[in-house]
PDB file of N, CA and C in Angstrom:
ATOM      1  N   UNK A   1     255.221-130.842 -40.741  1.00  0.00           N
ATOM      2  CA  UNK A   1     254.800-130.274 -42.013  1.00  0.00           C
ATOM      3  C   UNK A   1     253.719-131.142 -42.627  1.00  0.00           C
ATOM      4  N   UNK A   2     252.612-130.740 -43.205  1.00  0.00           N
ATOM      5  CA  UNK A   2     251.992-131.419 -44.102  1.00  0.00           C
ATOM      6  C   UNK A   2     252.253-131.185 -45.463  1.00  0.00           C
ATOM      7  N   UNK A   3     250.791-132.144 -46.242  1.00  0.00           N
ATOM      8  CA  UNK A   3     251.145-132.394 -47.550  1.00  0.00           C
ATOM      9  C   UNK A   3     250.679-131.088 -48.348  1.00  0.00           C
ATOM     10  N   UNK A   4     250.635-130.261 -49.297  1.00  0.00           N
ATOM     11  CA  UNK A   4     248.721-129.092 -49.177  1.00  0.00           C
ATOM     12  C   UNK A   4     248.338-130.425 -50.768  1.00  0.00           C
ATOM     13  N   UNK A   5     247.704-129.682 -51.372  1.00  0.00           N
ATOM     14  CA  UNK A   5     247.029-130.499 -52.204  1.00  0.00           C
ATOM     15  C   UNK A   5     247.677-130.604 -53.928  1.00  0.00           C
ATOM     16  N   UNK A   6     248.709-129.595 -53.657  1.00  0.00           N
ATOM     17  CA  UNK A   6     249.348-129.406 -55.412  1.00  0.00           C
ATOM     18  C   UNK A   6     250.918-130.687 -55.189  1.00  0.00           C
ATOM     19  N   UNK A   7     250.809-131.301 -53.729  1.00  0.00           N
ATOM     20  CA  UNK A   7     252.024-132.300 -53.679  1.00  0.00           C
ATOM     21  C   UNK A   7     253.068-131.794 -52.785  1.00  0.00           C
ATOM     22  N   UNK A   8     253.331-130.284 -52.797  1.00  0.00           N
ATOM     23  CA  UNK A   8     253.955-129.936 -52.220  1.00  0.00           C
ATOM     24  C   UNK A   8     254.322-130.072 -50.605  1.00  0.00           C
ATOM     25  N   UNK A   9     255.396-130.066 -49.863  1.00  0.00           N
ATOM     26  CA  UNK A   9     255.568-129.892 -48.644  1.00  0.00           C
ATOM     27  C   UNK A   9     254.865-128.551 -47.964  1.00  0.00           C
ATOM     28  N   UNK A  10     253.793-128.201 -46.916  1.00  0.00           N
ATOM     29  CA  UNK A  10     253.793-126.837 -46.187  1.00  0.00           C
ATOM     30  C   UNK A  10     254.019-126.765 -44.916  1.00  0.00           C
ATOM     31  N   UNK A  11     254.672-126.038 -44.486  1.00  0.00           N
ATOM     32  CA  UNK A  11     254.777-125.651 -43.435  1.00  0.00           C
ATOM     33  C   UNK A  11     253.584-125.974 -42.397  1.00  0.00           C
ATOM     34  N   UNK A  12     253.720-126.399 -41.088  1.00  0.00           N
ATOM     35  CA  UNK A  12     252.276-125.831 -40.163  1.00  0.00           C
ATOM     36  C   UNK A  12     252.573-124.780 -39.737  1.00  0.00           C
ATOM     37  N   UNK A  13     251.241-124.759 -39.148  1.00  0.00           N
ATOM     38  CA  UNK A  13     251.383-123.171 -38.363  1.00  0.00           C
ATOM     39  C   UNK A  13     252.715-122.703 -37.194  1.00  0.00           C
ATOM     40  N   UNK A  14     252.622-123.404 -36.293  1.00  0.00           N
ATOM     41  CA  UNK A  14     253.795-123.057 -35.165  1.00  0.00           C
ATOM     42  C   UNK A  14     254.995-122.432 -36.017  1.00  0.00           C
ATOM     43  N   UNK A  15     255.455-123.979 -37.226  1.00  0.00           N
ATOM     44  CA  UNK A  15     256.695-123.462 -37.878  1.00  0.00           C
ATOM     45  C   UNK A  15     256.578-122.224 -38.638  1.00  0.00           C
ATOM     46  N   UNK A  16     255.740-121.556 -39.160  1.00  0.00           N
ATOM     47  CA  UNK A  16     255.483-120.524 -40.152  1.00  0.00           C
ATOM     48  C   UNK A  16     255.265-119.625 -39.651  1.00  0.00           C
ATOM     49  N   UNK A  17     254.565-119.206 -37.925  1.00  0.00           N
ATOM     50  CA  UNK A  17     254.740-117.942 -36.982  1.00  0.00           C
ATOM     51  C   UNK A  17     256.466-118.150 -36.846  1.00  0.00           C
ATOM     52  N   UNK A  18     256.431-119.592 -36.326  1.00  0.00           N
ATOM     53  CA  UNK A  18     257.991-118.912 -35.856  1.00  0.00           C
ATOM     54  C   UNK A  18     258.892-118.446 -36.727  1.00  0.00           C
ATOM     55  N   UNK A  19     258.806-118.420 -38.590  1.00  0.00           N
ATOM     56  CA  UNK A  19     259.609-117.949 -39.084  1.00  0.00           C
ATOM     57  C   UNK A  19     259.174-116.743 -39.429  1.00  0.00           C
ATOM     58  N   UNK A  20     258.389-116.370 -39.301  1.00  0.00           N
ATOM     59  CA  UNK A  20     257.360-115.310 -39.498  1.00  0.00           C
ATOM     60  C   UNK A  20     258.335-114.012 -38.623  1.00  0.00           C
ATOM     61  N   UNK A  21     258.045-114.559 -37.617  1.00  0.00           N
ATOM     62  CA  UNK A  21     259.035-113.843 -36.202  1.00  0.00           C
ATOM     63  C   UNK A  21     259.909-113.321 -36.672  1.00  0.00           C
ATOM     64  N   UNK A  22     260.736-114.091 -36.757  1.00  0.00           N
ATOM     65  CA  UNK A  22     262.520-114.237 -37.407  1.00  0.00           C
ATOM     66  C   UNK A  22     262.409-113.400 -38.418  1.00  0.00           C
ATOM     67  N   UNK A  23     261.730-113.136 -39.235  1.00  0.00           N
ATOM     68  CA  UNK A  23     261.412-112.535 -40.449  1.00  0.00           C
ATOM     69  C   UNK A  23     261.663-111.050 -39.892  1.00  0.00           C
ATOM     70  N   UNK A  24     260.593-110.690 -39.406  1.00  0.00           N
ATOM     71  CA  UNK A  24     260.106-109.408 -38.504  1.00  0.00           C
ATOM     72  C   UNK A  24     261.279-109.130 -37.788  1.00  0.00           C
ATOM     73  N   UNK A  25     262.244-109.642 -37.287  1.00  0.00           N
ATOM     74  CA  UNK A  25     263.099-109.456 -36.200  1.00  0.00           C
ATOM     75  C   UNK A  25     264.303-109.413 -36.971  1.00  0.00           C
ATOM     76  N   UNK A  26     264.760-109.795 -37.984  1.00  0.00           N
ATOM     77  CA  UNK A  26     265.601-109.622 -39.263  1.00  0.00           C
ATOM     78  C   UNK A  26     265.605-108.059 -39.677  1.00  0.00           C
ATOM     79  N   UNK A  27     263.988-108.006 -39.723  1.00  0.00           N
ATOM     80  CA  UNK A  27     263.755-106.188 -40.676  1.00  0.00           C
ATOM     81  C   UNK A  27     263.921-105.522 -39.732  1.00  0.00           C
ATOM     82  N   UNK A  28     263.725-105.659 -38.521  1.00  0.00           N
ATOM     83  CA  UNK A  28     263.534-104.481 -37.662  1.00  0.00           C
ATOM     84  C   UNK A  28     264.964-104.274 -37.306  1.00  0.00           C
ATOM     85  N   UNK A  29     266.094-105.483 -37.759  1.00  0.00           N
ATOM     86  CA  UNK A  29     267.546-105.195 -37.192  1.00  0.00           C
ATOM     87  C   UNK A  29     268.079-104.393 -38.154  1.00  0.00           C
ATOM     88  N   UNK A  30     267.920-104.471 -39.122  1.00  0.00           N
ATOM     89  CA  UNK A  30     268.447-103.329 -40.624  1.00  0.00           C
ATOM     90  C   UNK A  30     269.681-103.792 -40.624  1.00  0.00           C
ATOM     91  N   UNK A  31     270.468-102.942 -41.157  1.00  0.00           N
ATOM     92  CA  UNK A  31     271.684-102.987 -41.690  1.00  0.00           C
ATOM     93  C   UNK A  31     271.600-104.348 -43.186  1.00  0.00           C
ATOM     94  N   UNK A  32     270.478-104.270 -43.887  1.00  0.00           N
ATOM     95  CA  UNK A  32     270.383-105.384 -44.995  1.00  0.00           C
ATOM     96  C   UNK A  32     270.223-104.684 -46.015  1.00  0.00           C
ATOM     97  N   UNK A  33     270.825-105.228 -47.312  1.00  0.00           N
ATOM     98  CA  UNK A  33     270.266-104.478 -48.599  1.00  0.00           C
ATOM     99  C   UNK A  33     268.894-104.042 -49.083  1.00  0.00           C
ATOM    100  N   UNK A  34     268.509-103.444 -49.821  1.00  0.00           N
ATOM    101  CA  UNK A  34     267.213-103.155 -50.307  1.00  0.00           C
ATOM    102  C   UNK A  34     266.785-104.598 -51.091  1.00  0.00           C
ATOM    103  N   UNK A  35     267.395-105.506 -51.605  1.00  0.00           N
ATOM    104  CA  UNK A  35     267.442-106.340 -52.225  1.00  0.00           C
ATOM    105  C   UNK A  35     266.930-107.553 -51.131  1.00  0.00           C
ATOM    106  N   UNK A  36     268.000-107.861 -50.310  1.00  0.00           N
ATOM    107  CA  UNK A  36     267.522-108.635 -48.976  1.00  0.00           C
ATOM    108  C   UNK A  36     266.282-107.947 -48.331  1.00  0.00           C
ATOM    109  N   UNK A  37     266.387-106.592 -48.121  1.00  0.00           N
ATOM    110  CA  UNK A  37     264.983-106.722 -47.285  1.00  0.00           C
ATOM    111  C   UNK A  37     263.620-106.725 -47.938  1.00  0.00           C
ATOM    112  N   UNK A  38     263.675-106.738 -49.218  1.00  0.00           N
ATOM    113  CA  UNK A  38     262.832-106.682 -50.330  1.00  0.00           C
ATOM    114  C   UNK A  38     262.249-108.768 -50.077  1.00  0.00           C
ATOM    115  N   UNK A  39     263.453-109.436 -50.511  1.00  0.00           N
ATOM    116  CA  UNK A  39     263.380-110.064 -50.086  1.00  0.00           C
ATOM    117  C   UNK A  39     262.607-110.890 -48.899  1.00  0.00           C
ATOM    118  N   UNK A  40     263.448-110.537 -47.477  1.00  0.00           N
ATOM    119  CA  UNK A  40     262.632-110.651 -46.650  1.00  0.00           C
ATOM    120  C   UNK A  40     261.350-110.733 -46.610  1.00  0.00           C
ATOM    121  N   UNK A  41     261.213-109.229 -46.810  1.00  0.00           N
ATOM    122  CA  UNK A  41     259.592-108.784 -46.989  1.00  0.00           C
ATOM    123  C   UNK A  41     258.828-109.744 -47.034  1.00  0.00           C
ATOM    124  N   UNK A  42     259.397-109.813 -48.442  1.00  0.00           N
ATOM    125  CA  UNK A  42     257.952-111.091 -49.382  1.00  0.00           C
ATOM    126  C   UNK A  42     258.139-112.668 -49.096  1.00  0.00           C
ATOM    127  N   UNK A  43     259.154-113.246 -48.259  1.00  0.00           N
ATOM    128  CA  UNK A  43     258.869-114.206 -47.545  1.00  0.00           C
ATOM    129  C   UNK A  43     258.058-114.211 -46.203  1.00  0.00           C
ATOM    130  N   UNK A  44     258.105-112.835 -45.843  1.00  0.00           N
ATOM    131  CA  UNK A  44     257.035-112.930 -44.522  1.00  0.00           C
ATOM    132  C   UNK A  44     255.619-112.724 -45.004  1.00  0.00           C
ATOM    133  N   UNK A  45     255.576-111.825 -46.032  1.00  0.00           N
ATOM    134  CA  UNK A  45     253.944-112.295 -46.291  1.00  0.00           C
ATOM    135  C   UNK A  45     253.369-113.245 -46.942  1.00  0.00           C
ATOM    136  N   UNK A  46     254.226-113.905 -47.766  1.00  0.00           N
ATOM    137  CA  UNK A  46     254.094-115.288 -47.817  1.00  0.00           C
ATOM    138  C   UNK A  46     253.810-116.202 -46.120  1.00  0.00           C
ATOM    139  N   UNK A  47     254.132-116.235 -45.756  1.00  0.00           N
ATOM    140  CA  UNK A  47     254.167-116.772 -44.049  1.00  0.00           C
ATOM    141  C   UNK A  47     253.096-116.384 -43.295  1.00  0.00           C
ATOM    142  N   UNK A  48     252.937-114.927 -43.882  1.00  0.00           N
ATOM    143  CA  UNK A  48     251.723-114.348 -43.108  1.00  0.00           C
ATOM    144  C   UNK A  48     250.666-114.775 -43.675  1.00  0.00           C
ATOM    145  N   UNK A  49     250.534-115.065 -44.943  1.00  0.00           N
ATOM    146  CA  UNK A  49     249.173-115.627 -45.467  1.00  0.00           C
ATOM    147  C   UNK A  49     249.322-117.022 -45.110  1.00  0.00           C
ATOM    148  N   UNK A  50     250.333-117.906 -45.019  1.00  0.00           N
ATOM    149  CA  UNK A  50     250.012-119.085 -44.468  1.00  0.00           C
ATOM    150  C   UNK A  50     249.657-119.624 -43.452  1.00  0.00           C
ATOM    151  N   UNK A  51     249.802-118.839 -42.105  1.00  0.00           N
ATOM    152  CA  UNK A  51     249.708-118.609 -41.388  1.00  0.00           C
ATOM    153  C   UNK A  51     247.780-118.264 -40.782  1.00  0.00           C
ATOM    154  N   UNK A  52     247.583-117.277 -42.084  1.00  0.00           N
ATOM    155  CA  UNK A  52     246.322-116.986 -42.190  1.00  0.00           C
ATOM    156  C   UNK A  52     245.115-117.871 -42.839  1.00  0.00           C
ATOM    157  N   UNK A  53     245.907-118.919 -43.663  1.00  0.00           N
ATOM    158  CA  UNK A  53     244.928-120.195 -43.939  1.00  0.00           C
ATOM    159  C   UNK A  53     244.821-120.967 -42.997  1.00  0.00           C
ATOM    160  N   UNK A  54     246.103-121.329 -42.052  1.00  0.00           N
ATOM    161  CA  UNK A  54     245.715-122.436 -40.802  1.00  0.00           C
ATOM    162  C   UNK A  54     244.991-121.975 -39.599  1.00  0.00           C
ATOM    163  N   UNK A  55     244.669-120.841 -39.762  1.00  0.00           N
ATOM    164  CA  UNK A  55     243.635-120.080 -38.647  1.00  0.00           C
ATOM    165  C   UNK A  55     242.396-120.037 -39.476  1.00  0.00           C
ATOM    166  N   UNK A  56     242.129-119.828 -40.457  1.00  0.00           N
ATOM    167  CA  UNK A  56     240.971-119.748 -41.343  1.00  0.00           C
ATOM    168  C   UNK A  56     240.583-121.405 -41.284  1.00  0.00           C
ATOM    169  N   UNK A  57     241.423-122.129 -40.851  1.00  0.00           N
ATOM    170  CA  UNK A  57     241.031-123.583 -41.332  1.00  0.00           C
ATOM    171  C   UNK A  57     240.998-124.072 -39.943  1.00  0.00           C
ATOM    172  N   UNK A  58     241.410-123.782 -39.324  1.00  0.00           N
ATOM    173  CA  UNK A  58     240.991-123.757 -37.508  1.00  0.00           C
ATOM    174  C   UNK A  58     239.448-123.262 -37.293  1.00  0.00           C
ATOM    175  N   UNK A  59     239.009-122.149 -37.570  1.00  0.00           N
ATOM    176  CA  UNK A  59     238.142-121.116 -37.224  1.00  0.00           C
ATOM    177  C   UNK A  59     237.192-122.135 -37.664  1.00  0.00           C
ATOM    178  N   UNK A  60     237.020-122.849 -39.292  1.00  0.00           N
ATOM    179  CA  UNK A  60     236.047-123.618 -39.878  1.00  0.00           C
ATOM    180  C   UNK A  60     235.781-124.751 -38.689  1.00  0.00           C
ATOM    181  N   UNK A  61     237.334-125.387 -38.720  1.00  0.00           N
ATOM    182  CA  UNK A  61     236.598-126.774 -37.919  1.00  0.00           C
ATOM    183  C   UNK A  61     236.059-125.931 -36.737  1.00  0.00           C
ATOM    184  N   UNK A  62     236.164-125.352 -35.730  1.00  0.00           N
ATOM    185  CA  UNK A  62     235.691-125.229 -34.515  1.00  0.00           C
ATOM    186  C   UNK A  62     234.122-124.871 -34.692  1.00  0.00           C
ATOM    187  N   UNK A  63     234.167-123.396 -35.554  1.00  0.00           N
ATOM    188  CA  UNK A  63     232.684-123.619 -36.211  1.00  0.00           C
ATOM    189  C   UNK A  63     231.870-124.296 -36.368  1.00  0.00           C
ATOM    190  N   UNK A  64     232.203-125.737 -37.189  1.00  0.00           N
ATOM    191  CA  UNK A  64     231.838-126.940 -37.705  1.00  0.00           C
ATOM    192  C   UNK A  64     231.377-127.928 -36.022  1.00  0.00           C
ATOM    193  N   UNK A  65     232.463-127.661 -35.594  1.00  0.00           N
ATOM    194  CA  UNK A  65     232.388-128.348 -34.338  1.00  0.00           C
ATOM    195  C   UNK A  65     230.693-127.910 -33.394  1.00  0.00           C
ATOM    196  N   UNK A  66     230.848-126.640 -33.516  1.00  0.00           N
ATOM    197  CA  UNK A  66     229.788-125.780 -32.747  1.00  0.00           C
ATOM    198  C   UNK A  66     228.907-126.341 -33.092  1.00  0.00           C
ATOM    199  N   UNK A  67     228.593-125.931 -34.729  1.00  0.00           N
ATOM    200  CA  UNK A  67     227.385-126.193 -35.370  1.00  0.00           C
ATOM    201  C   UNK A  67     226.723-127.452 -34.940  1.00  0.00           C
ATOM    202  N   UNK A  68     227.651-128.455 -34.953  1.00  0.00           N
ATOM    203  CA  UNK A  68     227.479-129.706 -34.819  1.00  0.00           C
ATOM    204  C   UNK A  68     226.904-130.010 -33.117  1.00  0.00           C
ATOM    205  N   UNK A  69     227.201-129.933 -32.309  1.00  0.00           N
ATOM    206  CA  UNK A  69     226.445-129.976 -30.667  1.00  0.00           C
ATOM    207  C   UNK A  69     225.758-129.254 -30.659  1.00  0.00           C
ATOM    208  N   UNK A  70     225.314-128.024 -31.350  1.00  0.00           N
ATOM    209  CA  UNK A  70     224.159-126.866 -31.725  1.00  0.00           C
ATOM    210  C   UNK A  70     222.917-128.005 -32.164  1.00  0.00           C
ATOM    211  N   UNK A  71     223.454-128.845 -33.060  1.00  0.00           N
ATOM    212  CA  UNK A  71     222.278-129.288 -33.599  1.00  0.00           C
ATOM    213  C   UNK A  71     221.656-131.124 -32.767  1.00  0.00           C
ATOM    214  N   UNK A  72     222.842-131.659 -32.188  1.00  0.00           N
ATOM    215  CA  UNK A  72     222.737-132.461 -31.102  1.00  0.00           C
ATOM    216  C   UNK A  72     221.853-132.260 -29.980  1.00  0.00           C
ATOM    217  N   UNK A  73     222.098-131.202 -29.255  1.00  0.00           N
ATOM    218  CA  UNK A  73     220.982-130.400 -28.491  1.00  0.00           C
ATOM    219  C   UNK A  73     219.846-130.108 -28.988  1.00  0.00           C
ATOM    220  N   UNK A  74     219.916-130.106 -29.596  1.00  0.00           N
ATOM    221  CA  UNK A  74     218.493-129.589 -30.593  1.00  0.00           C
ATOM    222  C   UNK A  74     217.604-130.938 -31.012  1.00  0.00           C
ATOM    223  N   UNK A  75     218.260-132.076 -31.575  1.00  0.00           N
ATOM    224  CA  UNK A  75     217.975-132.900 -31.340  1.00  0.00           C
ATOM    225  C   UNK A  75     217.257-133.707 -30.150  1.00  0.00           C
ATOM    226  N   UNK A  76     218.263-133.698 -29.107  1.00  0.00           N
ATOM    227  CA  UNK A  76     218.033-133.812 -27.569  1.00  0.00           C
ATOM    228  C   UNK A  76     216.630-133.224 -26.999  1.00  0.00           C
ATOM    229  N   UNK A  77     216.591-132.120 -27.145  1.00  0.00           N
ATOM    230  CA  UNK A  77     215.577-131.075 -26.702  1.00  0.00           C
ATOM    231  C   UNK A  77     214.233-132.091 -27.267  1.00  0.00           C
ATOM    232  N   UNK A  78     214.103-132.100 -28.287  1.00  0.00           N
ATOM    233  CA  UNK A  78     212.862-132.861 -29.037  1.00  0.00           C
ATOM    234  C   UNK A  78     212.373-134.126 -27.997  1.00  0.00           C
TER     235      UNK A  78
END
């Protein structure tokens, strides 16, 4: 788990698909209240958006990464 920036504990990614899963595999078993699966619900899209910042924050560095030997070469070339 890391830190995020308000102090709090977050989840990483691996742990937050895999509850993500569990989530999904919970609803799809039924037999839960409207209350619980209400519930549910909104802990998986919670999960799902977190999920969706550590790929958004993946996508940057690799980007970043690119950009960066993009402009090394370029350098080079000269």
């Amino acid at each position: 788990m890391s830190e995020s920036s308000n102090g709090s504990t977050e989840l990483g990614y691996e742990e937050a698909r895999d509850q993500l899963v569990a989530v999904v595999r919970e609803l799809e078993a039924g037999g839960l209240s409207l209350e619980q699966s209400l519930a549910l619900w909104e802990k998986g899209e919670t999960l799902a958006k977190l999920c969706e910042r550590h790929l958004d924050g993946a996508r940057e560095r690799i980007e970043a990464a690119l950009a960066s030997v993009e402009e090394d070469a370029e350098e080079d070339a000269q």
